[in-house]
N, C-alpha and C. Protein backbone atom coordinates (compact mmCIF):
# COMPACT_ATOMS: atom_id res chain seq x y z
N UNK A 1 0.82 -1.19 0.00
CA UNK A 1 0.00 0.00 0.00
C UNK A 1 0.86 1.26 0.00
N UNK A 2 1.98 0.97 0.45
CA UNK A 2 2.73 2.41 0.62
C UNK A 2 3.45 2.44 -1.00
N UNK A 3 3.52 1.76 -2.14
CA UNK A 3 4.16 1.82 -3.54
C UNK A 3 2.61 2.80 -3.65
N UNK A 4 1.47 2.23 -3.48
CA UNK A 4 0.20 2.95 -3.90
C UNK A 4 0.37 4.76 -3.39
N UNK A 5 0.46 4.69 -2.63
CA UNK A 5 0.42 5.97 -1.79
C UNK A 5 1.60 7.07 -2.60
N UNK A 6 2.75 6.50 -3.08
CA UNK A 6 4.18 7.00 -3.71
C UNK A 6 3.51 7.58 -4.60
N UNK A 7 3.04 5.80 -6.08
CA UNK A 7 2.96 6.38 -7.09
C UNK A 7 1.87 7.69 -7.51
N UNK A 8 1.10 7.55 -5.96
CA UNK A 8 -0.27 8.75 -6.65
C UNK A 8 0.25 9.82 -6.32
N UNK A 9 1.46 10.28 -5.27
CA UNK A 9 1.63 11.33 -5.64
C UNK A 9 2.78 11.80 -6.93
N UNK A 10 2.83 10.74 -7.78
CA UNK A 10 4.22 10.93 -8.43
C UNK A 10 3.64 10.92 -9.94
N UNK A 11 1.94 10.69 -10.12
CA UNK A 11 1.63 10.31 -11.16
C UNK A 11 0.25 10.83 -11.20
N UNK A 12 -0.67 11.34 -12.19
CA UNK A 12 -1.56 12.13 -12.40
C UNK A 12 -2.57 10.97 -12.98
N UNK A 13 -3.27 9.95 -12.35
CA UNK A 13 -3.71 8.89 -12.98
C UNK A 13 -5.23 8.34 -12.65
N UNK A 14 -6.22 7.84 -13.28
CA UNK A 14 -7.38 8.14 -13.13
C UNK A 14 -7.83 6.70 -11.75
N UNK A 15 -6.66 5.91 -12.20
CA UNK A 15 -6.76 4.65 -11.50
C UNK A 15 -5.97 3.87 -11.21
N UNK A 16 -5.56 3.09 -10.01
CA UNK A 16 -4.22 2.25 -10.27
C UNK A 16 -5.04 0.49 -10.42
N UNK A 17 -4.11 -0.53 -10.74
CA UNK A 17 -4.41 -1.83 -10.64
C UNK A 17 -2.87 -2.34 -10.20
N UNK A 18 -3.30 -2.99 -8.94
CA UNK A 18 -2.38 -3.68 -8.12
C UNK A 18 -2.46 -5.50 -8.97
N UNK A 19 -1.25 -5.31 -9.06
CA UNK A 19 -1.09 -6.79 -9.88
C UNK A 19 -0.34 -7.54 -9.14
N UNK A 20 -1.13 -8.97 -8.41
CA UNK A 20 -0.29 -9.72 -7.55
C UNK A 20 -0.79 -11.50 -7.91
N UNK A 21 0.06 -12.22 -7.06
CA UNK A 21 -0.24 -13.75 -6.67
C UNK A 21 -1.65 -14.00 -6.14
N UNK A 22 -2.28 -14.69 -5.77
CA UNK A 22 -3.54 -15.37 -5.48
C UNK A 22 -3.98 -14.78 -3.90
N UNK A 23 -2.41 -15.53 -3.70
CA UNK A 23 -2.42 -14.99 -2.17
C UNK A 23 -2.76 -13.59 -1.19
N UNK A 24 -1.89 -12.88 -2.53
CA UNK A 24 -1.80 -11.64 -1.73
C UNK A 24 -2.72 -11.11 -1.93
N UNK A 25 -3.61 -11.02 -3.57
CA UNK A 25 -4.50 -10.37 -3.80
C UNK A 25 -6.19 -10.86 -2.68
N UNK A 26 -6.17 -12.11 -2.06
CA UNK A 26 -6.74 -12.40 -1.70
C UNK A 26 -6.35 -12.05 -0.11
N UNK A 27 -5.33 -11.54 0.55
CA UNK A 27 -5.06 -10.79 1.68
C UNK A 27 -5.59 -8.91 2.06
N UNK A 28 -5.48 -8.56 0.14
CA UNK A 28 -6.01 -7.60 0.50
C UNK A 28 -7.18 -7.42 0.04
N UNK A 29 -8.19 -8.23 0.05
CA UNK A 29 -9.69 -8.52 -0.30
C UNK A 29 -10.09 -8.79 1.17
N UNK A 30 -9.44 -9.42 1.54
CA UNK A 30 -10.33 -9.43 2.79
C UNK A 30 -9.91 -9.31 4.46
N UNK A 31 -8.28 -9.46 4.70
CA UNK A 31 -7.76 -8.71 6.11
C UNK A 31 -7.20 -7.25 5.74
N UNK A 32 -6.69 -6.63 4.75
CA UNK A 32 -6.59 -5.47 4.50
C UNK A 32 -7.58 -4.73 3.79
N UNK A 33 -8.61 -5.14 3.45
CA UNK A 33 -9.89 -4.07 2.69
C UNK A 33 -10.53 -3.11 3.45
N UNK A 34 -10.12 -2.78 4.30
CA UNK A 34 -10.30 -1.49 4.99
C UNK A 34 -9.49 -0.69 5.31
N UNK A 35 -8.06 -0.92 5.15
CA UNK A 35 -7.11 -0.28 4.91
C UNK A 35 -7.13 0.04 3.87
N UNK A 36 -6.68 -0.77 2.76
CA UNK A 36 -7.36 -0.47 0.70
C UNK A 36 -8.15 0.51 0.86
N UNK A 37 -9.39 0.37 1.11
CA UNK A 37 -10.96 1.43 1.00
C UNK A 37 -10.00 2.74 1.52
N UNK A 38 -9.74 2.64 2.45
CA UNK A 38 -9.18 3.96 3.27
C UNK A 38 -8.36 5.11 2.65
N UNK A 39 -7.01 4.13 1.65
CA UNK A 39 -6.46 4.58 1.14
C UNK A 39 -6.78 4.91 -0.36
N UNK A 40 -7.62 4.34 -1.02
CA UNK A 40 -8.47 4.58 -2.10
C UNK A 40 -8.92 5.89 -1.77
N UNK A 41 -9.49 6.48 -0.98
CA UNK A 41 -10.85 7.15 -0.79
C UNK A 41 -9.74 8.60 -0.08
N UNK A 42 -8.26 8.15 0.46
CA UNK A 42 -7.64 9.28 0.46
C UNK A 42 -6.86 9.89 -0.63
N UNK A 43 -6.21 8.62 -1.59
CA UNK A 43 -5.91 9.43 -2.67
C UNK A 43 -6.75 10.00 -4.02
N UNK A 44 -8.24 9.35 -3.82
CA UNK A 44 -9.54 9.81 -4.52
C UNK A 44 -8.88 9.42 -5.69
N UNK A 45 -8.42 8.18 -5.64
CA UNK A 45 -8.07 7.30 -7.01
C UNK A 45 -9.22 5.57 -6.53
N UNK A 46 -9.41 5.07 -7.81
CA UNK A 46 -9.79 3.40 -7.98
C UNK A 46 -8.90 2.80 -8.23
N UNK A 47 -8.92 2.00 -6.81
CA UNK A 47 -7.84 0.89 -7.15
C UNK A 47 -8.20 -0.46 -7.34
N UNK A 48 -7.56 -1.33 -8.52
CA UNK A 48 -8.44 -2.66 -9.04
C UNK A 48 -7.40 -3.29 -8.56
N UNK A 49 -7.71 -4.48 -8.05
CA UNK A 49 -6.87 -6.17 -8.33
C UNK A 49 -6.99 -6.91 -8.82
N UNK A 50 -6.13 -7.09 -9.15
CA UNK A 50 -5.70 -8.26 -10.57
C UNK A 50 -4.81 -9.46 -9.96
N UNK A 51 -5.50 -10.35 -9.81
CA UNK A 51 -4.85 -11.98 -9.57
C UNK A 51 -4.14 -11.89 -11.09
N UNK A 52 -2.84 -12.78 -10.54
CA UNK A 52 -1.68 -13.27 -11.72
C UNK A 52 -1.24 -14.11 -10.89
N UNK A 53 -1.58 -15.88 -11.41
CA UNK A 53 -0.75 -16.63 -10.50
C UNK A 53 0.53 -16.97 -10.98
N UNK A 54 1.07 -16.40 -12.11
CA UNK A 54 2.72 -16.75 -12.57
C UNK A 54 3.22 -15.62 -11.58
N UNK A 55 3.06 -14.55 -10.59
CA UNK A 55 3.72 -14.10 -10.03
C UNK A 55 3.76 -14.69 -8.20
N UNK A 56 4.95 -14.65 -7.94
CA UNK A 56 5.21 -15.42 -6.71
C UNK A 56 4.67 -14.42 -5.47
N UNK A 57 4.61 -15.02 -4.35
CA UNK A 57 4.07 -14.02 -3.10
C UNK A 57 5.01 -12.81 -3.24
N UNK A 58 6.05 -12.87 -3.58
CA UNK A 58 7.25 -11.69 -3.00
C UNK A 58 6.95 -10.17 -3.89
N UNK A 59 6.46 -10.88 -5.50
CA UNK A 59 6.24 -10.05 -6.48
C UNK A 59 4.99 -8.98 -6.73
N UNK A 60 4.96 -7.69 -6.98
CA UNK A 60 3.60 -7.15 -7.16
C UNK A 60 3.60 -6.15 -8.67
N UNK A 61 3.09 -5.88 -9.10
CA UNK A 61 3.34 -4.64 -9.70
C UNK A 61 2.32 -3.79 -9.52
N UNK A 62 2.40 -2.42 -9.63
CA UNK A 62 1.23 -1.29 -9.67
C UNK A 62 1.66 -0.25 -10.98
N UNK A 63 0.50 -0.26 -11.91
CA UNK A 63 -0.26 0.11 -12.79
C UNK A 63 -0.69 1.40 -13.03
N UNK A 64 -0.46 2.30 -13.62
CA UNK A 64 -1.38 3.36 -13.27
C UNK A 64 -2.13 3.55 -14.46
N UNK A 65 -3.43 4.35 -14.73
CA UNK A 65 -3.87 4.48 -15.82
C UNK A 65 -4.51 6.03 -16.01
């Protein structure tokens, strides 16, 4: 969440998509989704997740659009 927080102030973008493993994307669906919401709603950006299971737990990327 804190790459999220960087790139919005570093980037003028309508939306980000967090691109992760199964795992993680499924960590922040449901023990971090109120942290997510929080931080969504402070940088008044949409943020999507995107499951990719060729990427390992360690790996993420963020997207901007």
């Amino acid at each position: 969440m804190r790459e999220l927080l960087r790139e919005s102030k570093q980037f003028e973008a309508k939306e980000f998509k967090v691109i992760a493993s199964p795992s993680v994307i499924g960590l922040l669906q449901d023990e971090e989704s109120q942290s997510l919401a929080n931080l969504s709603d402070f940088i008044n950006k949409r943020v999507v997740l995107q499951v990719d299971s060729q990427y390992p737990r360690e790996v993420f990327d963020v997207v901007w659009s």
